[in-house]
PDB file of N, CA and C in Angstrom:
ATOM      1  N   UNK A   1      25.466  42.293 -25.228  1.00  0.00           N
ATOM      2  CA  UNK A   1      25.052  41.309 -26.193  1.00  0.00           C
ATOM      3  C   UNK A   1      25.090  39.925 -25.553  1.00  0.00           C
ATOM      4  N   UNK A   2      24.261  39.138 -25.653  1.00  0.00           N
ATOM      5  CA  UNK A   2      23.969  38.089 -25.322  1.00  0.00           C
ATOM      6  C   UNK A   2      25.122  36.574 -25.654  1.00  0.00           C
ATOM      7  N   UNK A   3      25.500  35.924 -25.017  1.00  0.00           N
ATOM      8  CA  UNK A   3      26.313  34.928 -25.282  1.00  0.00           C
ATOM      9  C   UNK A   3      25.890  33.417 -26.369  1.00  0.00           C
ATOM     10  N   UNK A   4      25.818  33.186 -27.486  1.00  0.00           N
ATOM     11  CA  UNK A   4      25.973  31.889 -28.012  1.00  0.00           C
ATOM     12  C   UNK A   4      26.013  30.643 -27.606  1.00  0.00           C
ATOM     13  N   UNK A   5      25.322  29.967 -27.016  1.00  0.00           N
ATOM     14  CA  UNK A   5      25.559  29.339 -25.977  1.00  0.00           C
ATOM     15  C   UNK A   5      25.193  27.590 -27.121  1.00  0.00           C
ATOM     16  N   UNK A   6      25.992  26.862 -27.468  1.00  0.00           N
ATOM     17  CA  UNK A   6      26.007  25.591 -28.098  1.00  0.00           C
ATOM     18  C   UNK A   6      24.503  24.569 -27.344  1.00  0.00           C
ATOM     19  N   UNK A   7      24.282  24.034 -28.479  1.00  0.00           N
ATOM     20  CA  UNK A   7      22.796  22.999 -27.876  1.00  0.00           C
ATOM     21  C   UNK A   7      23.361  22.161 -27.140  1.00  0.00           C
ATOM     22  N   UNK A   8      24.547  21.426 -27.320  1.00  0.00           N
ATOM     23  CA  UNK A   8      24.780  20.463 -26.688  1.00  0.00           C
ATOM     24  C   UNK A   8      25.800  20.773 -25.814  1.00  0.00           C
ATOM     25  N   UNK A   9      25.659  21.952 -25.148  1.00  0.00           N
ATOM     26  CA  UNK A   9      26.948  22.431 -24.086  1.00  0.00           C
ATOM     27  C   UNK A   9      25.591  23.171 -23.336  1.00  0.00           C
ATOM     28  N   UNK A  10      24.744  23.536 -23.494  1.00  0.00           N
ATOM     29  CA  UNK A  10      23.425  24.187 -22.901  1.00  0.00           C
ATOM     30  C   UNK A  10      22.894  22.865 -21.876  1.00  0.00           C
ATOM     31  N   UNK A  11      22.321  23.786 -21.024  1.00  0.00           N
ATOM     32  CA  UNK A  11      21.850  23.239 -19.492  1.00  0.00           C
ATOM     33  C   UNK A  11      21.362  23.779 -18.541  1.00  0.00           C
ATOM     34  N   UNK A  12      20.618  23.445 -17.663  1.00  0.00           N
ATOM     35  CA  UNK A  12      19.848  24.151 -16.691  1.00  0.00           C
ATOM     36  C   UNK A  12      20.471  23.898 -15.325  1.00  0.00           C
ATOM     37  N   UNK A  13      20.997  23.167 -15.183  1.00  0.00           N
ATOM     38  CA  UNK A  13      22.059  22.976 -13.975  1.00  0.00           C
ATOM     39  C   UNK A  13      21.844  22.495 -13.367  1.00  0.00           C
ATOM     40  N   UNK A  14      22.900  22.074 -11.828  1.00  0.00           N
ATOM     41  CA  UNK A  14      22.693  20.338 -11.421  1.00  0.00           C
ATOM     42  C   UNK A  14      21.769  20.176 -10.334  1.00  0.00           C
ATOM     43  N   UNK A  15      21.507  19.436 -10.141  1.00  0.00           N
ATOM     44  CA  UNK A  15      20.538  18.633  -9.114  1.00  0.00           C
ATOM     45  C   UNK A  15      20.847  18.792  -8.087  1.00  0.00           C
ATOM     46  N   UNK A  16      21.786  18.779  -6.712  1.00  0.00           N
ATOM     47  CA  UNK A  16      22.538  19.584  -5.888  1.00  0.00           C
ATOM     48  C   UNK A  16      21.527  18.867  -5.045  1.00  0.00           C
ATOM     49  N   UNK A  17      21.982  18.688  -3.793  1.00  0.00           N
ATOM     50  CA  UNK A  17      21.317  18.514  -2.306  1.00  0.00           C
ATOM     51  C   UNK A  17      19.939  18.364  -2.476  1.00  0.00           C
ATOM     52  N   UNK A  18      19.250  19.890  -2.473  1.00  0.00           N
ATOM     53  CA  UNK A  18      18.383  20.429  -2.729  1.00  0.00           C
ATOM     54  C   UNK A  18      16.779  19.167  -3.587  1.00  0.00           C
ATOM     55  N   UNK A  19      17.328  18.637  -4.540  1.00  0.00           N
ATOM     56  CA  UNK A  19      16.576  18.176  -5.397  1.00  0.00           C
ATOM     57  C   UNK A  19      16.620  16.975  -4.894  1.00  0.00           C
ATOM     58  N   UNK A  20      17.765  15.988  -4.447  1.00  0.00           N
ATOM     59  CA  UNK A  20      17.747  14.769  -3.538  1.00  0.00           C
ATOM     60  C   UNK A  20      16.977  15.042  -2.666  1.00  0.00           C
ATOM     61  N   UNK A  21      17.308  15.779  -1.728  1.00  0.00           N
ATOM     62  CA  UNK A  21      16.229  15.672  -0.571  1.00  0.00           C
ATOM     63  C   UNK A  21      14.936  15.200  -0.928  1.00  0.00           C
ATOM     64  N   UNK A  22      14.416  16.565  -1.479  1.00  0.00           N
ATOM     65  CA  UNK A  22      12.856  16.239  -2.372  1.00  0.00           C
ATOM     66  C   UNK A  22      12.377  14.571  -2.764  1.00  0.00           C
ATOM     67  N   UNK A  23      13.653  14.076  -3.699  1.00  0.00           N
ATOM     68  CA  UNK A  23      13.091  12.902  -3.900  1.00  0.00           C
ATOM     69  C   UNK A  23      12.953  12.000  -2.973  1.00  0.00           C
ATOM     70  N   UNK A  24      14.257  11.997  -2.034  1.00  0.00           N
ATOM     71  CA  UNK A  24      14.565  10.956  -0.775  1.00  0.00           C
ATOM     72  C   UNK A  24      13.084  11.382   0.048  1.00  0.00           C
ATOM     73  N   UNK A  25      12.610  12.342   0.340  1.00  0.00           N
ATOM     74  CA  UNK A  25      11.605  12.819   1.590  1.00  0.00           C
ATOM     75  C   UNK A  25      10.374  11.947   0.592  1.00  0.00           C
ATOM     76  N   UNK A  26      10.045  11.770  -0.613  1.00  0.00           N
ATOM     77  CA  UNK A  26       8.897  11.705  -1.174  1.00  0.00           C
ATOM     78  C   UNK A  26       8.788  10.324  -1.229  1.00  0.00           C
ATOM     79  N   UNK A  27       9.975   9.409  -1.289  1.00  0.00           N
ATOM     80  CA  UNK A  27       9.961   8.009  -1.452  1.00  0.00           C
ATOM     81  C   UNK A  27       9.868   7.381   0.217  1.00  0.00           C
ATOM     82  N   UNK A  28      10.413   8.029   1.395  1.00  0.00           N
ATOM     83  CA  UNK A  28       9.934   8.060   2.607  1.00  0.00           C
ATOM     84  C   UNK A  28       8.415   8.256   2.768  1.00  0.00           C
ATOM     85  N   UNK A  29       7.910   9.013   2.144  1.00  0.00           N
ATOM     86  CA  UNK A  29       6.329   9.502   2.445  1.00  0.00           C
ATOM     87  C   UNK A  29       5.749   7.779   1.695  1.00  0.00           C
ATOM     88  N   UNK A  30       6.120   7.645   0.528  1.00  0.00           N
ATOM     89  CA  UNK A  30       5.453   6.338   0.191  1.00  0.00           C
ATOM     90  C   UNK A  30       5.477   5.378   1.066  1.00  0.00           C
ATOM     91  N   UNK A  31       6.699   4.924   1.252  1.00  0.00           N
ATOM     92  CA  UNK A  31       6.750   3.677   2.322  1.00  0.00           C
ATOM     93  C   UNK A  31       5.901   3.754   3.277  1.00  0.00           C
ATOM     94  N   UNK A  32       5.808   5.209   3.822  1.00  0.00           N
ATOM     95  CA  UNK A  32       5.098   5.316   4.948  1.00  0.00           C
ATOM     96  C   UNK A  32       3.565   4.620   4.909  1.00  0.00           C
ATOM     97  N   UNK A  33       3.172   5.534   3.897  1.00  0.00           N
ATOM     98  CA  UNK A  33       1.741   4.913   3.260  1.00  0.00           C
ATOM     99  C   UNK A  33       1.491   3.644   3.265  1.00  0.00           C
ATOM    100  N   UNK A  34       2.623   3.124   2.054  1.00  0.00           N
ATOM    101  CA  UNK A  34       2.374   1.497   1.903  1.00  0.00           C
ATOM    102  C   UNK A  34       2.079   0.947   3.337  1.00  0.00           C
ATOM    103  N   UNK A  35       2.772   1.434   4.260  1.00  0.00           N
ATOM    104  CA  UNK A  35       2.842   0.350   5.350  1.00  0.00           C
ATOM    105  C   UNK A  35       1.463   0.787   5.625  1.00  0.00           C
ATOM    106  N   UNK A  36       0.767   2.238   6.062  1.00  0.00           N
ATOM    107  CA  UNK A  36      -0.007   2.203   6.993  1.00  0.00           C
ATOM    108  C   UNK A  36      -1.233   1.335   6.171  1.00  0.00           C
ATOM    109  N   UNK A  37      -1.057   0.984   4.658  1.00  0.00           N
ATOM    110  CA  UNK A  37      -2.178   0.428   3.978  1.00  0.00           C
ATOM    111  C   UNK A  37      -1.907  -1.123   4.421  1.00  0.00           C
ATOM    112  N   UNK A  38      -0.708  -1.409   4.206  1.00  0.00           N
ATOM    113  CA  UNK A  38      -0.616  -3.366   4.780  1.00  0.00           C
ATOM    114  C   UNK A  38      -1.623  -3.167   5.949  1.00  0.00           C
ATOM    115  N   UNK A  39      -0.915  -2.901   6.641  1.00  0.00           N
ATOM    116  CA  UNK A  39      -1.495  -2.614   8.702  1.00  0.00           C
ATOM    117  C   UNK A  39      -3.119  -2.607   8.152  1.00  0.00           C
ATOM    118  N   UNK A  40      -3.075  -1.746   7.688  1.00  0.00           N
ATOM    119  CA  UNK A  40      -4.875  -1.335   7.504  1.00  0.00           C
ATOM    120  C   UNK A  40      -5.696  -2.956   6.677  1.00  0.00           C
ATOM    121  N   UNK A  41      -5.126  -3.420   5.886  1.00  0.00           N
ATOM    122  CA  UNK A  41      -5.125  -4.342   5.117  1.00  0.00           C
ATOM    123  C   UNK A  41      -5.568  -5.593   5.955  1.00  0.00           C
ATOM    124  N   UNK A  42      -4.352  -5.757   6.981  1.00  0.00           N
ATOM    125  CA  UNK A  42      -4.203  -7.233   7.696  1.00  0.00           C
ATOM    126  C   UNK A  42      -5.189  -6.907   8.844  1.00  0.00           C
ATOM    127  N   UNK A  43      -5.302  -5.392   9.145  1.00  0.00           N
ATOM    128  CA  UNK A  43      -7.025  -5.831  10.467  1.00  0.00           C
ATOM    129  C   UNK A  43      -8.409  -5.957   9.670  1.00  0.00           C
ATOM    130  N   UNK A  44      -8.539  -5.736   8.917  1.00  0.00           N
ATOM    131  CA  UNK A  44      -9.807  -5.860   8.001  1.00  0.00           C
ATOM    132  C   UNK A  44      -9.812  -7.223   7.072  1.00  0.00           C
ATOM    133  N   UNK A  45      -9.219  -7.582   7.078  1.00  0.00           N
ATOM    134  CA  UNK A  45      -8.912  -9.327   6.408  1.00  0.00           C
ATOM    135  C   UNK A  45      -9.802 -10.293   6.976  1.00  0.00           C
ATOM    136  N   UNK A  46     -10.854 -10.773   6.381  1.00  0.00           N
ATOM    137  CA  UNK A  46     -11.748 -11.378   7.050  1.00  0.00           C
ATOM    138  C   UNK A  46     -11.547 -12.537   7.552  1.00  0.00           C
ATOM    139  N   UNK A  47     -11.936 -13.204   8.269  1.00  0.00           N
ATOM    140  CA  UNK A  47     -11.136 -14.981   8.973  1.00  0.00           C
ATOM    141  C   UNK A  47     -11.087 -15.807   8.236  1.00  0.00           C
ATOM    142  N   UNK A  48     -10.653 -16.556   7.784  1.00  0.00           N
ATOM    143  CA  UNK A  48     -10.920 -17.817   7.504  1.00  0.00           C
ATOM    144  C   UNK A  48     -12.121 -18.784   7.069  1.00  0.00           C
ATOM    145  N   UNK A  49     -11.973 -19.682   6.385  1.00  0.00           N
ATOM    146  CA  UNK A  49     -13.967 -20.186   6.465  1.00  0.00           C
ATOM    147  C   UNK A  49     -13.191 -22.151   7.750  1.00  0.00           C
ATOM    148  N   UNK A  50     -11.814 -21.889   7.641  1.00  0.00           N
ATOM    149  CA  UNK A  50     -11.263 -22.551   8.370  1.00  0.00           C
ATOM    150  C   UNK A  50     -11.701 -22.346  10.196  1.00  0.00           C
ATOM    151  N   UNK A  51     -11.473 -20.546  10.328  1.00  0.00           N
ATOM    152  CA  UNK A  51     -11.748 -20.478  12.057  1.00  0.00           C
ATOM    153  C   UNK A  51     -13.155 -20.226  12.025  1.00  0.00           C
ATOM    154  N   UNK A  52     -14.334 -20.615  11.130  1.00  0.00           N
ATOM    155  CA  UNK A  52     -15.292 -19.809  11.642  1.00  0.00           C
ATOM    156  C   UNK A  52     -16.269 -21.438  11.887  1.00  0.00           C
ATOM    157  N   UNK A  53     -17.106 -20.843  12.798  1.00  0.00           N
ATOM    158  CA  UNK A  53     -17.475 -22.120  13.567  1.00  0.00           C
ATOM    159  C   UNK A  53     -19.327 -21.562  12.907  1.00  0.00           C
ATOM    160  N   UNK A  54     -20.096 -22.575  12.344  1.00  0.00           N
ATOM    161  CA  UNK A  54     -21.464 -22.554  11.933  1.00  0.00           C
ATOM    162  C   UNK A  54     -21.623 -23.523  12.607  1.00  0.00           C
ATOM    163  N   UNK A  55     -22.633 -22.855  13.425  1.00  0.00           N
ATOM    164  CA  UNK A  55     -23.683 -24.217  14.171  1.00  0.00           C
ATOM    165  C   UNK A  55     -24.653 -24.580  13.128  1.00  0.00           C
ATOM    166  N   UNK A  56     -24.836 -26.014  13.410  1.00  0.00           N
ATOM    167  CA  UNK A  56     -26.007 -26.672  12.477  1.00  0.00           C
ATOM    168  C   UNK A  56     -27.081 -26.516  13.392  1.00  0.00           C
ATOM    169  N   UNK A  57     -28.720 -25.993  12.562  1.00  0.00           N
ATOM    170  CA  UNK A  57     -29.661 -25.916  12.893  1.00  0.00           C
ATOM    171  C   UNK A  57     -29.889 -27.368  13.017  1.00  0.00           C
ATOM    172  N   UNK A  58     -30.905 -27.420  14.884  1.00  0.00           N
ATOM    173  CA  UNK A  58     -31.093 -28.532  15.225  1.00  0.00           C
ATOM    174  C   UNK A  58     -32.617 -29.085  14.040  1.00  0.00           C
ATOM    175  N   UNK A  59     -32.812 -30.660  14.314  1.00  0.00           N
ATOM    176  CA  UNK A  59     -33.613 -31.248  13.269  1.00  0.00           C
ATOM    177  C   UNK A  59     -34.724 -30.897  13.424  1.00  0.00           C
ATOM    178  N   UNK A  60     -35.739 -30.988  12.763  1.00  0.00           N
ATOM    179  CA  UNK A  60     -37.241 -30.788  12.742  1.00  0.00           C
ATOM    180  C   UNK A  60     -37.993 -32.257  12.471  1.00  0.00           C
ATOM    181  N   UNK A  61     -37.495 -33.251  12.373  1.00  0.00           N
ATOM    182  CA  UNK A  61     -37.622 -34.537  11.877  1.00  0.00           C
ATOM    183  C   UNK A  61     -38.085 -35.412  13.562  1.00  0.00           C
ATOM    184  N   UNK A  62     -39.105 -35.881  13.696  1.00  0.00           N
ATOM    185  CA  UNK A  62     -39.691 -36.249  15.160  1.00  0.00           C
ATOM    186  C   UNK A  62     -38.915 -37.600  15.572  1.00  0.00           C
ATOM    187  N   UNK A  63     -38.322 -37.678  16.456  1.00  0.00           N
ATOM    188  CA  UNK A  63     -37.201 -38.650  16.631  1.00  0.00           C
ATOM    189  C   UNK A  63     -38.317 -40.160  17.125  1.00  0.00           C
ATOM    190  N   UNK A  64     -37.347 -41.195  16.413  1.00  0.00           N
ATOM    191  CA  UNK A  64     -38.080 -42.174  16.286  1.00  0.00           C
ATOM    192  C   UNK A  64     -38.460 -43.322  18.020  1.00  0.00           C
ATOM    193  N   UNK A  65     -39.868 -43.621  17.321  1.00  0.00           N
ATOM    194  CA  UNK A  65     -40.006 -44.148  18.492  1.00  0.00           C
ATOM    195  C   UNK A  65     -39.715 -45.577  18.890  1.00  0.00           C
ATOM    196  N   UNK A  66     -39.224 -46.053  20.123  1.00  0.00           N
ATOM    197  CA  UNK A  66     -38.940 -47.707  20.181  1.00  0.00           C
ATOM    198  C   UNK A  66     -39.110 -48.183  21.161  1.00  0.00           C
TER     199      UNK A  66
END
């Protein structure tokens, strides 16, 4: 015959090594990611409108005579 087992004494049992690992290995896998996305992030970041050098098209205007 089966045991009586109270609702609030009932449980599935503990978390043990086993289940840390899992989480610790999965929050390692993120970081990992995050970073390789910064890295990926900061070479594709386009320059500046500070470093970028536009040459001005020379004039079309007939330089004056004297």
């Amino acid at each position: 015959m089966a045991r009586n087992i109270p609702e609030n004494k009932a449980r599935q049992g503990r978390w043990g090594w086993h289940g840390f690992r899992i989480l610790i290995a999965g929050l390692l896998l993120v970081l990992v990611a995050w970073g390789v996305a910064e890295i990926y992030g900061v070479l594709i970041k386009a320059p500046n409108s500070d470093e970028q050098h536009v040459p001005t098209p020379p004039s079309t205007s007939p330089a004056p005579s004297g």
